[in-house]
PDB file of N, CA and C in Angstrom:
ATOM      1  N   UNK A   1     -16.622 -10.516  -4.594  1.00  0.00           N
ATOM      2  CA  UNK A   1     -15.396  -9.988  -5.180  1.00  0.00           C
ATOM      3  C   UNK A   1     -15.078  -8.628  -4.560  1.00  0.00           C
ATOM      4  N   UNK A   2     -13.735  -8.262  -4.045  1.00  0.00           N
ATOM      5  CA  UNK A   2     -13.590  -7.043  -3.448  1.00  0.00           C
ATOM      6  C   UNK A   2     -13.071  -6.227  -5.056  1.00  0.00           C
ATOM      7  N   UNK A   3     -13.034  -4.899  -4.491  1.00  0.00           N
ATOM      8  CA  UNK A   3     -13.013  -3.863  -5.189  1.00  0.00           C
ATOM      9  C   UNK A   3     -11.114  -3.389  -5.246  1.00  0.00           C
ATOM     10  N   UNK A   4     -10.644  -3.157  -6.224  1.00  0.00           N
ATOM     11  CA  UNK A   4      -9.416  -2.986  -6.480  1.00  0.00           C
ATOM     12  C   UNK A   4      -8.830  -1.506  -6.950  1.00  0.00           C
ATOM     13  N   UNK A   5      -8.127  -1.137  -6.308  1.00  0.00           N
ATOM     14  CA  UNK A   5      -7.590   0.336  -6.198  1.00  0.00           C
ATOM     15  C   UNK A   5      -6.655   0.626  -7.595  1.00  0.00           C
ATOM     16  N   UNK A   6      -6.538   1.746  -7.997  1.00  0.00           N
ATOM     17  CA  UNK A   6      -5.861   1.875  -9.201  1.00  0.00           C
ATOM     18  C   UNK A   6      -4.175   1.265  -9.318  1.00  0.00           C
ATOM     19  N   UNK A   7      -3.923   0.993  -7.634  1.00  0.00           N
ATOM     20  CA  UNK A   7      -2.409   1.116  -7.363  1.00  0.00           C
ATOM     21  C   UNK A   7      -2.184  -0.515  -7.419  1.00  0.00           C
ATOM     22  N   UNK A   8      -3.248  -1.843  -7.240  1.00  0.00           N
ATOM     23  CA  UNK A   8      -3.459  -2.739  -7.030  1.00  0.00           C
ATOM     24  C   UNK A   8      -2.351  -3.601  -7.352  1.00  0.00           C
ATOM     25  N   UNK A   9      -2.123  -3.225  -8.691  1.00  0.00           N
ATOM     26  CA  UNK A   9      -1.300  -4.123  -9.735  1.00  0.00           C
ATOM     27  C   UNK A   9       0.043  -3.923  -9.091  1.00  0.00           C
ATOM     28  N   UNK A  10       0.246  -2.514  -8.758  1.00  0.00           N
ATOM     29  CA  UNK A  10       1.922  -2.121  -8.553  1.00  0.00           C
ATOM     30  C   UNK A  10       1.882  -2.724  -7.469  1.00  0.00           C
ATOM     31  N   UNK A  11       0.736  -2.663  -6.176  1.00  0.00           N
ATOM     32  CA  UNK A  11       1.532  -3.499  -4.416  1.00  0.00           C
ATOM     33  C   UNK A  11       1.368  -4.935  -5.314  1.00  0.00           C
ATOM     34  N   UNK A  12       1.204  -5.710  -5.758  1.00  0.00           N
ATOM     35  CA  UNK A  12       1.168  -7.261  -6.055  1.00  0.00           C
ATOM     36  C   UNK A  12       2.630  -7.314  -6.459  1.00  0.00           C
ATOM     37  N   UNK A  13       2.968  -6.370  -7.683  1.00  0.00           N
ATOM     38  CA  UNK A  13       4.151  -6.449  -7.948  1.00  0.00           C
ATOM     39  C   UNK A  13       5.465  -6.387  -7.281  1.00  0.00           C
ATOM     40  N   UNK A  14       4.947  -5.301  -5.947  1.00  0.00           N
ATOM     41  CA  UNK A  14       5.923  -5.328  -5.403  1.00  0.00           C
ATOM     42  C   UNK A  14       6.116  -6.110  -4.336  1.00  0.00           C
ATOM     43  N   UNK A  15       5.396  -7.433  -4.401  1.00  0.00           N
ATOM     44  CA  UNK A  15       5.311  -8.148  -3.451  1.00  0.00           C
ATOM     45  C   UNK A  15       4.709  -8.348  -1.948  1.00  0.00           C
ATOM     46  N   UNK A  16       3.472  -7.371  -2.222  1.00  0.00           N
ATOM     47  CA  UNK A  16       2.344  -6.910  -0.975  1.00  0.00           C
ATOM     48  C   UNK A  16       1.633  -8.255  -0.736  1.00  0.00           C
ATOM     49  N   UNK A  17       1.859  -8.094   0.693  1.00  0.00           N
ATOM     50  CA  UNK A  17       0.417  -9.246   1.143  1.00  0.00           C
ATOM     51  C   UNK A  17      -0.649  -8.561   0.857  1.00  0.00           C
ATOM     52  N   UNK A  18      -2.272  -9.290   0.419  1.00  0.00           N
ATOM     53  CA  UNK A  18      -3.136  -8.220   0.435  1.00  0.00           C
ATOM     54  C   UNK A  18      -4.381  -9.050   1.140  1.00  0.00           C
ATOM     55  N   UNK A  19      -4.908  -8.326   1.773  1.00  0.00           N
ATOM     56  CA  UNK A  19      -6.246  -8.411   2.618  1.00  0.00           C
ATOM     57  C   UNK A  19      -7.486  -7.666   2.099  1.00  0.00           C
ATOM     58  N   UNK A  20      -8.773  -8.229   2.426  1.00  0.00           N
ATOM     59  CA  UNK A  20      -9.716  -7.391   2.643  1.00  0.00           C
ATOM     60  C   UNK A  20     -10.168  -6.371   3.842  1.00  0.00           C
ATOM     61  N   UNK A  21     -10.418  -4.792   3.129  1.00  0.00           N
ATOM     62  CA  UNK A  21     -10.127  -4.052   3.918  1.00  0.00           C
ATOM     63  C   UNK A  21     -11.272  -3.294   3.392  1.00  0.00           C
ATOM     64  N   UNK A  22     -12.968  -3.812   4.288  1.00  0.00           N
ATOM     65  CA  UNK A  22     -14.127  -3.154   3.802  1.00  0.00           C
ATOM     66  C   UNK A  22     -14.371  -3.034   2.664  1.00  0.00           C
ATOM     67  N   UNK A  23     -14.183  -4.227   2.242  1.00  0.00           N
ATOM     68  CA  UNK A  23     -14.416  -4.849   0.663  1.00  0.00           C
ATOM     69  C   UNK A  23     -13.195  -3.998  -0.248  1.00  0.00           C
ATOM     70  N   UNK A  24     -12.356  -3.748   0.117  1.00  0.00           N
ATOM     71  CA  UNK A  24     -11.098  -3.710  -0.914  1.00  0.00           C
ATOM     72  C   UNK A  24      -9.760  -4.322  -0.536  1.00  0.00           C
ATOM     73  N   UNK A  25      -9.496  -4.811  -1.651  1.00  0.00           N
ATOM     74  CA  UNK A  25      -8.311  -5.039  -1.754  1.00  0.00           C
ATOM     75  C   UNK A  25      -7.246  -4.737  -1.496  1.00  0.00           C
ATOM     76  N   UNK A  26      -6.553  -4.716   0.017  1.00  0.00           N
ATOM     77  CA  UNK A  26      -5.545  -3.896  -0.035  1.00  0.00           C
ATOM     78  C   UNK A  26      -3.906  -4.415   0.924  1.00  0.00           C
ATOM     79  N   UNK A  27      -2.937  -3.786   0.938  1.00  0.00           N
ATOM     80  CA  UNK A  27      -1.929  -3.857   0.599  1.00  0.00           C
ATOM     81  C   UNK A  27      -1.538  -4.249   2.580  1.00  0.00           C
ATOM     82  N   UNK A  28      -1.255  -5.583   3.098  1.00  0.00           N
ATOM     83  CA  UNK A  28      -0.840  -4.820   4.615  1.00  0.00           C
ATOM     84  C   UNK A  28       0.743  -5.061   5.036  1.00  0.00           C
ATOM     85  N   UNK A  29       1.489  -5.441   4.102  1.00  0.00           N
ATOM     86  CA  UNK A  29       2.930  -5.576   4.130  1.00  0.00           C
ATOM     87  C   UNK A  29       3.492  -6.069   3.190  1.00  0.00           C
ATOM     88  N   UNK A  30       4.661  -5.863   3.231  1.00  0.00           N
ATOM     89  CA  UNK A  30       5.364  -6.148   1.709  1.00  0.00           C
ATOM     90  C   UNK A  30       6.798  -7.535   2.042  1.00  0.00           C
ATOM     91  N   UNK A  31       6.346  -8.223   3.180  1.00  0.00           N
ATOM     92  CA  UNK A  31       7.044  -9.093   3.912  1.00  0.00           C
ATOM     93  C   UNK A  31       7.255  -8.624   5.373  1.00  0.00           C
ATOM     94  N   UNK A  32       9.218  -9.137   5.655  1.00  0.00           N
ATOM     95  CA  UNK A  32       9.440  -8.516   6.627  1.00  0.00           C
ATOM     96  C   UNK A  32       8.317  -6.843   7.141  1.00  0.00           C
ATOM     97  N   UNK A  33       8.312  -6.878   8.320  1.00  0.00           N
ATOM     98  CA  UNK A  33       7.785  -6.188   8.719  1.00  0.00           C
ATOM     99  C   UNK A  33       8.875  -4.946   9.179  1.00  0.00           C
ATOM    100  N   UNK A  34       9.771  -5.649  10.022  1.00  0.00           N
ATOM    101  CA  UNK A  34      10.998  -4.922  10.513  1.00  0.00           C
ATOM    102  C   UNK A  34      11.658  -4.831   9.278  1.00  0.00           C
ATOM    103  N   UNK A  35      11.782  -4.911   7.970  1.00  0.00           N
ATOM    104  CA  UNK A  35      12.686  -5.045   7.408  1.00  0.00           C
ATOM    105  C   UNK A  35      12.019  -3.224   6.590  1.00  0.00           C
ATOM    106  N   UNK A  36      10.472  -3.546   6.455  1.00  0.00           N
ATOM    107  CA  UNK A  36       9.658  -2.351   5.847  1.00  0.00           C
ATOM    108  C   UNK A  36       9.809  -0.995   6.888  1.00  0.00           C
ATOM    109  N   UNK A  37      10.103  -1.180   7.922  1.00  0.00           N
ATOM    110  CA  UNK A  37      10.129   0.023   9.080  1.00  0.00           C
ATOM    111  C   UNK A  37      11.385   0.339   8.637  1.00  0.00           C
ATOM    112  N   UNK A  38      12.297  -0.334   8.210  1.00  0.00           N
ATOM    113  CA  UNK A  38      13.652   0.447   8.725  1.00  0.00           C
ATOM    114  C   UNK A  38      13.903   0.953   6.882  1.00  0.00           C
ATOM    115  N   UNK A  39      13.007   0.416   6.028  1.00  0.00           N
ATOM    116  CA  UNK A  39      13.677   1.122   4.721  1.00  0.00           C
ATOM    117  C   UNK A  39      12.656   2.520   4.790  1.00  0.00           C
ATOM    118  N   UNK A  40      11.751   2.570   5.193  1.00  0.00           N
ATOM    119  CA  UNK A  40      11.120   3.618   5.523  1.00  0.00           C
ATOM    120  C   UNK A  40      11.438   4.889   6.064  1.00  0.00           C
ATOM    121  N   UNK A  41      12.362   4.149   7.343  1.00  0.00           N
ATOM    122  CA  UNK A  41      12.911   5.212   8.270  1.00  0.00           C
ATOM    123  C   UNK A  41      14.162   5.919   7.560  1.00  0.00           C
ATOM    124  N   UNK A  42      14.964   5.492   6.712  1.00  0.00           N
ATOM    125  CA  UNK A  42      15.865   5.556   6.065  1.00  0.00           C
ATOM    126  C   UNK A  42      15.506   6.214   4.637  1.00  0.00           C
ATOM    127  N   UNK A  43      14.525   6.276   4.189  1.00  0.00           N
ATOM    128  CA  UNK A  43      14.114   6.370   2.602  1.00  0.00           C
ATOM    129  C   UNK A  43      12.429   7.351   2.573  1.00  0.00           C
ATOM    130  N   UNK A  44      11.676   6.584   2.390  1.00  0.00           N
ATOM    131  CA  UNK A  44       9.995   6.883   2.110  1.00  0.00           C
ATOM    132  C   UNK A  44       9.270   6.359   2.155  1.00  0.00           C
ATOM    133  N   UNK A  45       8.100   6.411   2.655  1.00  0.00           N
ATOM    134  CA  UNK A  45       6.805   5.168   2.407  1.00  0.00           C
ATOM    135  C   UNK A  45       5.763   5.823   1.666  1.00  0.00           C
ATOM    136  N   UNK A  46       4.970   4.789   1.199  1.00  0.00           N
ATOM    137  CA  UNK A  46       3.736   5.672   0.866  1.00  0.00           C
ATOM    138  C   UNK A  46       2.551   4.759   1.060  1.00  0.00           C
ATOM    139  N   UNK A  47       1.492   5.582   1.794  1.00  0.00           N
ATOM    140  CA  UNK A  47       0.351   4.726   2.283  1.00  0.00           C
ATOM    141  C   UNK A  47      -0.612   5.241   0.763  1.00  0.00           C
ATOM    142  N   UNK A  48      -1.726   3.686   0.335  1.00  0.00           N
ATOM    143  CA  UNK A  48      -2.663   3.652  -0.399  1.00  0.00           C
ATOM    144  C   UNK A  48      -3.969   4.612   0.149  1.00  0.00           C
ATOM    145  N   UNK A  49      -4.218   5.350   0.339  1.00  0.00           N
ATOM    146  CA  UNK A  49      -5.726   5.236   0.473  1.00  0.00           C
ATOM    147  C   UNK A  49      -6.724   6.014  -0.489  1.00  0.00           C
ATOM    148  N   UNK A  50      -5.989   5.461  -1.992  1.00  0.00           N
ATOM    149  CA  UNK A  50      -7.046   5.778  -3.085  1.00  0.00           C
ATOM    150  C   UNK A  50      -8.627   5.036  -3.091  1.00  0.00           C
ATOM    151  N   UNK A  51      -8.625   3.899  -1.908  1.00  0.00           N
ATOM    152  CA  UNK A  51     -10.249   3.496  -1.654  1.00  0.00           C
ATOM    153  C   UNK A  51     -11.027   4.738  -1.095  1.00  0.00           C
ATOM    154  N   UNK A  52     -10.607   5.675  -0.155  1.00  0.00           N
ATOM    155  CA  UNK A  52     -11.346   6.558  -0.056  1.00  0.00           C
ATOM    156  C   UNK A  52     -11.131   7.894  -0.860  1.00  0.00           C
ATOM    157  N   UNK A  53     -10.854   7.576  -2.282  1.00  0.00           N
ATOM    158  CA  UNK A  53     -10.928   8.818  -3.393  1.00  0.00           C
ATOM    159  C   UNK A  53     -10.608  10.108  -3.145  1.00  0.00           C
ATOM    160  N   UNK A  54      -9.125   9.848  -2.231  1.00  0.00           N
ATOM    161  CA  UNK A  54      -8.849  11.031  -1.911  1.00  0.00           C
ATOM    162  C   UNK A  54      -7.334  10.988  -2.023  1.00  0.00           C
ATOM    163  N   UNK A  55      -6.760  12.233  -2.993  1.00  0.00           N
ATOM    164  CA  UNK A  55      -5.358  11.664  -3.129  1.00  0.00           C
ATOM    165  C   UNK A  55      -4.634  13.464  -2.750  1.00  0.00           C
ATOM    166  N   UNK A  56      -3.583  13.140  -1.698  1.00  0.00           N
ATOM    167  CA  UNK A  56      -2.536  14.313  -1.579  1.00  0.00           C
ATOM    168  C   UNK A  56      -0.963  13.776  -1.950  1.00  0.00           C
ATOM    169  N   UNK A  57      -0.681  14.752  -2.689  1.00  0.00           N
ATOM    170  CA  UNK A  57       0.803  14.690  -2.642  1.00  0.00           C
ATOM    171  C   UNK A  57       1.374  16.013  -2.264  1.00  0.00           C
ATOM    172  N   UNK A  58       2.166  15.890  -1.253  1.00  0.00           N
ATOM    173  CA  UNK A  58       3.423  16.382  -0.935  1.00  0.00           C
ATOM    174  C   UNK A  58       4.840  15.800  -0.665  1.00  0.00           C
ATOM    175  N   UNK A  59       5.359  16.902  -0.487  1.00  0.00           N
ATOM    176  CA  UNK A  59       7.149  16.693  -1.247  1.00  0.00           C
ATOM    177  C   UNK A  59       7.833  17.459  -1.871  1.00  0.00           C
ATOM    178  N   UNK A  60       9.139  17.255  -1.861  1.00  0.00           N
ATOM    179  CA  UNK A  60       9.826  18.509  -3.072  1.00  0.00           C
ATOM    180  C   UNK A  60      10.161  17.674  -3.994  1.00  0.00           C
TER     181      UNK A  60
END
């Protein structure tokens, strides 16, 4: 059984493919691929990496 990140529930919800990624569970697209680059480029992304227990936020 892999190990599941606090955010787990929300990428499922939002429609994440998920893989094992050194025994966790995690998030590697949310479909389109080109479709995720360009709302990104246009908007925000945000990468998971609460598996390695380390969380920054910045931003205004």
């Amino acid at each position: 059984m892999t190990k599941q990140t606090i955010l787990n529930e929300a990428h499922r919800q939002l429609g994440a493919r998920m893989v094992d990624f050194g025994g966790w569970d995690m998030p590697v697209n949310y479909g389109s691929q080109i479709d995720e680059h360009h709302e990104v480029r246009k908007s925000v992304g945000m990468f998971d990496v609460s598996h390695m227990t380390v969380v920054d936020v910045n931003g205004a």
